[in-house]
C-alpha atoms as a PDB file:
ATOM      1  CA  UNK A   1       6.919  -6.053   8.309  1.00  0.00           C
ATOM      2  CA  UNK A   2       4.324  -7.796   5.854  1.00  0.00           C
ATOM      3  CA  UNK A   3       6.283  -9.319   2.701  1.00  0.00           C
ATOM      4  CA  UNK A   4       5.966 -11.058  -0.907  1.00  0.00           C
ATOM      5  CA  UNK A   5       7.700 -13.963  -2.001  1.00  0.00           C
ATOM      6  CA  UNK A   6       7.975 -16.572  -4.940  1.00  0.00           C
ATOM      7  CA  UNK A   7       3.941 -16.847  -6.565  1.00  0.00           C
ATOM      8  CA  UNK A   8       1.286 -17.992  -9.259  1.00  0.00           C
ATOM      9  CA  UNK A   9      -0.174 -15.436 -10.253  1.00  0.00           C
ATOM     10  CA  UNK A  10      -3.495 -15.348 -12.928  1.00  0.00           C
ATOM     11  CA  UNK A  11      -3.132 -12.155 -15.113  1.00  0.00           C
ATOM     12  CA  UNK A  12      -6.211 -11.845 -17.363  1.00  0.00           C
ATOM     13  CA  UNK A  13      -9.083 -10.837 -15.387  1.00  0.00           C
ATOM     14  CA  UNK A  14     -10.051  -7.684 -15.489  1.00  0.00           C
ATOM     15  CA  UNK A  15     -12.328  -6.147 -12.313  1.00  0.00           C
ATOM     16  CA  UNK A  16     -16.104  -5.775 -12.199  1.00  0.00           C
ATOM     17  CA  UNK A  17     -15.859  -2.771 -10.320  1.00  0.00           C
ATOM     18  CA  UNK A  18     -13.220   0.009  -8.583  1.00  0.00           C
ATOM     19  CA  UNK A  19     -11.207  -2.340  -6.334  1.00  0.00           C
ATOM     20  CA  UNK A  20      -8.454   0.474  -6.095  1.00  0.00           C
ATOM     21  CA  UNK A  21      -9.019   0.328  -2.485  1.00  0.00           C
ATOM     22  CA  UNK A  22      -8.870  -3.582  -2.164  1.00  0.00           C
ATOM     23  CA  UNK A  23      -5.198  -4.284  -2.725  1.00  0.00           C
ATOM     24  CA  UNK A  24      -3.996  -7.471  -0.684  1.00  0.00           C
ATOM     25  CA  UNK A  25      -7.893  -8.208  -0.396  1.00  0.00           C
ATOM     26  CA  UNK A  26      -9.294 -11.593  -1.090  1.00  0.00           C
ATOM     27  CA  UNK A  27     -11.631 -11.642  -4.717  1.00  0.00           C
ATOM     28  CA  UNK A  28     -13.764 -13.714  -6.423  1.00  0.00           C
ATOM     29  CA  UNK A  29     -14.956 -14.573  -9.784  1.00  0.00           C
ATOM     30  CA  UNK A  30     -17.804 -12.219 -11.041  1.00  0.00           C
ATOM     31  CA  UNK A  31     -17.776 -13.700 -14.616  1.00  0.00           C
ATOM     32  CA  UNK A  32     -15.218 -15.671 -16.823  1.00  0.00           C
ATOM     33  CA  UNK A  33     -13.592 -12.376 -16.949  1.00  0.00           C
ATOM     34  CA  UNK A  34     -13.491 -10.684 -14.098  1.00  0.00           C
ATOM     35  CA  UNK A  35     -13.169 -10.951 -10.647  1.00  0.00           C
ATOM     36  CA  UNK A  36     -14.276  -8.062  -7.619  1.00  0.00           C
ATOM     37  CA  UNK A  37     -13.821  -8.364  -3.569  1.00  0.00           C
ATOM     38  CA  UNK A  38     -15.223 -11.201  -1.287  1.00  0.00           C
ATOM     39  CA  UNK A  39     -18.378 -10.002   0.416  1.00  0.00           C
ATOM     40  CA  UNK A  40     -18.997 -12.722   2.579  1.00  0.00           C
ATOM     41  CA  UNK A  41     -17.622 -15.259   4.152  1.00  0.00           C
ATOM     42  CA  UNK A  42     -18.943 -18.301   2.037  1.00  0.00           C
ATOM     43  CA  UNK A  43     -17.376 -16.546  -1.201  1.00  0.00           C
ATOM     44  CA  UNK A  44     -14.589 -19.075  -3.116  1.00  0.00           C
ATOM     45  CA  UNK A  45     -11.662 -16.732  -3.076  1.00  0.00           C
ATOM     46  CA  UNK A  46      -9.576 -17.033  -6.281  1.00  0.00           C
ATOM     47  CA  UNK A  47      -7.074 -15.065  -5.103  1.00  0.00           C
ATOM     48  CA  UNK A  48      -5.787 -12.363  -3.055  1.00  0.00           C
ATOM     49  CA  UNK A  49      -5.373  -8.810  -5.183  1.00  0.00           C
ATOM     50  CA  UNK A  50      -2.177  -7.339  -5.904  1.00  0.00           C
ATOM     51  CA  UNK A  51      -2.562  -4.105  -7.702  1.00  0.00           C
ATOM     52  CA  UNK A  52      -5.440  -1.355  -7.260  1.00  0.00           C
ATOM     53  CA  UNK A  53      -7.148  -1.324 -10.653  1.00  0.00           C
ATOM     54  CA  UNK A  54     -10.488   0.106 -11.481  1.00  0.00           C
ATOM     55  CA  UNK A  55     -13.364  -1.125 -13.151  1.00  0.00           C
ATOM     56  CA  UNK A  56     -12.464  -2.659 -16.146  1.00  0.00           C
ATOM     57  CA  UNK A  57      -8.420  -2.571 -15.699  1.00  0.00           C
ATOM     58  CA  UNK A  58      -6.404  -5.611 -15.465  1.00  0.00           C
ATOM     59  CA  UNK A  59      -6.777  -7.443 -11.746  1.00  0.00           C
ATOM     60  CA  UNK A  60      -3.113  -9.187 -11.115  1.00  0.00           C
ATOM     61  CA  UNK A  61      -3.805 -11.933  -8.668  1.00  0.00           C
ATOM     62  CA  UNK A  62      -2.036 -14.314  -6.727  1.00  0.00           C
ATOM     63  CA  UNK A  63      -3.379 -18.048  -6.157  1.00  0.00           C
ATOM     64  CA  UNK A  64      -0.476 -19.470  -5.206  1.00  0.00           C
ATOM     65  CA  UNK A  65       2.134 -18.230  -3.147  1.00  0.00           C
ATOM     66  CA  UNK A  66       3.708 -15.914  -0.291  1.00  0.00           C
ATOM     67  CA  UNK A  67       1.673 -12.904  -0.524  1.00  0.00           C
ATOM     68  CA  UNK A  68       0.210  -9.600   1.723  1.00  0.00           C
ATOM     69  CA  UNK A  69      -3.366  -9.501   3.222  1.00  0.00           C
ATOM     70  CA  UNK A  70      -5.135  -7.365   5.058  1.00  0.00           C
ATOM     71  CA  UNK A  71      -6.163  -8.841   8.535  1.00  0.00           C
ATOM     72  CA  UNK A  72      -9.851  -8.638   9.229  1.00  0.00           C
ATOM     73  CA  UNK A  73      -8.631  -9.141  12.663  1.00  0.00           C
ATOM     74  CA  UNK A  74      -6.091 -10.713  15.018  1.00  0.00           C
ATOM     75  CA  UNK A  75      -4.133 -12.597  12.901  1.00  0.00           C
ATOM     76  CA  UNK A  76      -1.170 -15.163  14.454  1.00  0.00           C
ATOM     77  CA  UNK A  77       1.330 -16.921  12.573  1.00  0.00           C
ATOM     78  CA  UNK A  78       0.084 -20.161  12.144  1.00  0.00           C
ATOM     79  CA  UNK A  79      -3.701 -19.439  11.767  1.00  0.00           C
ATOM     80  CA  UNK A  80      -5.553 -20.905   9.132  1.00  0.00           C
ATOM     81  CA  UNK A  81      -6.912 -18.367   6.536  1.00  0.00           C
ATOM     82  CA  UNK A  82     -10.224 -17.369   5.115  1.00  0.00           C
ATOM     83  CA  UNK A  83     -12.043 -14.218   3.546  1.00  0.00           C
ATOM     84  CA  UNK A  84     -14.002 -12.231   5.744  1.00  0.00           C
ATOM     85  CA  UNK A  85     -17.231 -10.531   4.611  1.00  0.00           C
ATOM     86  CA  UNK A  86     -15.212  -7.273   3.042  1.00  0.00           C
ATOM     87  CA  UNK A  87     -12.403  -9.701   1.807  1.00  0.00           C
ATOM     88  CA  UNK A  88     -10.091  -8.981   4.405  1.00  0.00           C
ATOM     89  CA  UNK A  89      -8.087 -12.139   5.861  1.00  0.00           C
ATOM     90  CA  UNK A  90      -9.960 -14.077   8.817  1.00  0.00           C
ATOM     91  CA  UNK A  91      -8.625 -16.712  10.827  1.00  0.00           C
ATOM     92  CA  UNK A  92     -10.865 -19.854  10.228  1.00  0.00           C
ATOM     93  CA  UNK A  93     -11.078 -22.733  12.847  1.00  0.00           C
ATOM     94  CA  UNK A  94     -10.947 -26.259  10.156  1.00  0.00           C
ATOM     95  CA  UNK A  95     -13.679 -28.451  11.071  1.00  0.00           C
ATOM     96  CA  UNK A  96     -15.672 -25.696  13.354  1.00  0.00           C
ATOM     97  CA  UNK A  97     -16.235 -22.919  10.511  1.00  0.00           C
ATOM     98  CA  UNK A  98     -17.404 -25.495   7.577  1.00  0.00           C
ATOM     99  CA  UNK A  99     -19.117 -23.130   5.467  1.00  0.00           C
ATOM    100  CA  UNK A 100     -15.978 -21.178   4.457  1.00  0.00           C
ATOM    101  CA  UNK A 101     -13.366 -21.929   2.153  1.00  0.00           C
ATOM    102  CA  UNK A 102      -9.773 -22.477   3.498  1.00  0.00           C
ATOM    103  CA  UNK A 103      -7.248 -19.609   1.180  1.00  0.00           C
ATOM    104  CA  UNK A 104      -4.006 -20.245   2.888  1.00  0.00           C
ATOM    105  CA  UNK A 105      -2.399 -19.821   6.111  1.00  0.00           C
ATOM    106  CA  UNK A 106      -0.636 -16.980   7.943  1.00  0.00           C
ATOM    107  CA  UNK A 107       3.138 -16.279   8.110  1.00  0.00           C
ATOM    108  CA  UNK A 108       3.444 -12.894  10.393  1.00  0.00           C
ATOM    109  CA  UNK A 109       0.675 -11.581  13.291  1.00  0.00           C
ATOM    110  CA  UNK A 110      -1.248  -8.674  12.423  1.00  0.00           C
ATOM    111  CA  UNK A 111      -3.913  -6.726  14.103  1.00  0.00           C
ATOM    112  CA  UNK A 112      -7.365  -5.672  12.484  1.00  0.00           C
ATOM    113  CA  UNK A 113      -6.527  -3.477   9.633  1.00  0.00           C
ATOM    114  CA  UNK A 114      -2.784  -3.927   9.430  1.00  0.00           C
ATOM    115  CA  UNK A 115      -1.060  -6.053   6.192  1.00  0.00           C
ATOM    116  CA  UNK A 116       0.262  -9.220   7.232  1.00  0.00           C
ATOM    117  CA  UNK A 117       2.304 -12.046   5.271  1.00  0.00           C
ATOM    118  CA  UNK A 118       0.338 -14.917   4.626  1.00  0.00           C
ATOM    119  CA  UNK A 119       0.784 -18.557   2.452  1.00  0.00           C
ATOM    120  CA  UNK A 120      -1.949 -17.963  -0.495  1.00  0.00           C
ATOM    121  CA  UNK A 121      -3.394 -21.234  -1.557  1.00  0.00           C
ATOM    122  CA  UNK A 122      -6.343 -21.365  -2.977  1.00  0.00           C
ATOM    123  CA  UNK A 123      -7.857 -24.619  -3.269  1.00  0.00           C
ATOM    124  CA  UNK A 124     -11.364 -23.841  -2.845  1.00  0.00           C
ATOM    125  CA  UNK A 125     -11.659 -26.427  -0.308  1.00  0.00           C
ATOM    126  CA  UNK A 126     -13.953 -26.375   3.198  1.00  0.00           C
ATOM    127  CA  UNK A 127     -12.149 -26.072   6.129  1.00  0.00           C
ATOM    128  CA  UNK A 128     -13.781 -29.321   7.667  1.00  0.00           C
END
């Protein structure tokens, strides 16, 4: 079972549009102030979502820490994480997939569509 641990966690962006279905999904920045769901996979995460707020509502986000994601796909403990092109974790390859940005690493295994634990930590850096 997915959990949450100790985390950083940037409290006042609001989102740029409904991301009440996007909890434990990777976002982005959209402005200074506010932030809406990786849509591809060359997007610099900021964070991973932790609430389901609609446009305009607060966005709590985690940059640093044990969080949930949602697994794109097969996700195994140990893989190296990215955003996928709906902002769902992805397991990255460093030095093969050098056009994405490394966003942490993954604690549990999860299968496509299930909530894994992963280590959130966003430094905006390529995975070469």
């Amino acid at each position: 079972m997915a959990y949450e641990s100790a985390q950083v966690k940037i409290g006042t962006l609001t989102a740029a549009a409904d991301l009440s279905s996007k909890q434990y999904h990777f976002v982005k920045l959209a402005s200074a102030t506010t932030v809406n769901v990786c849509a591809a996979i060359t997007d610099k995460p900021i964070g991973v979502l932790q609430n389901k707020p609609t446009s305009g509502q607060a966005a709590e986000i985690v940059m640093f820490g044990v969080s949930k994601v949602v697994a794109d796909g097969t996700l195994a403990a140990g893989n190296i994480l990215g955003t996928s092109a709906d902002g769902q974790a992805d397991a990255i390859t460093p030095g093969t997939d050098t056009t994405v940005f490394a966003a942490g690493q993954a604690i549990s295994a999860a299968s496509a569509g299930e909530t894994a634990t992963a280590f959130v930590n966003i430094s905006n850096a390529r995975s070469a």
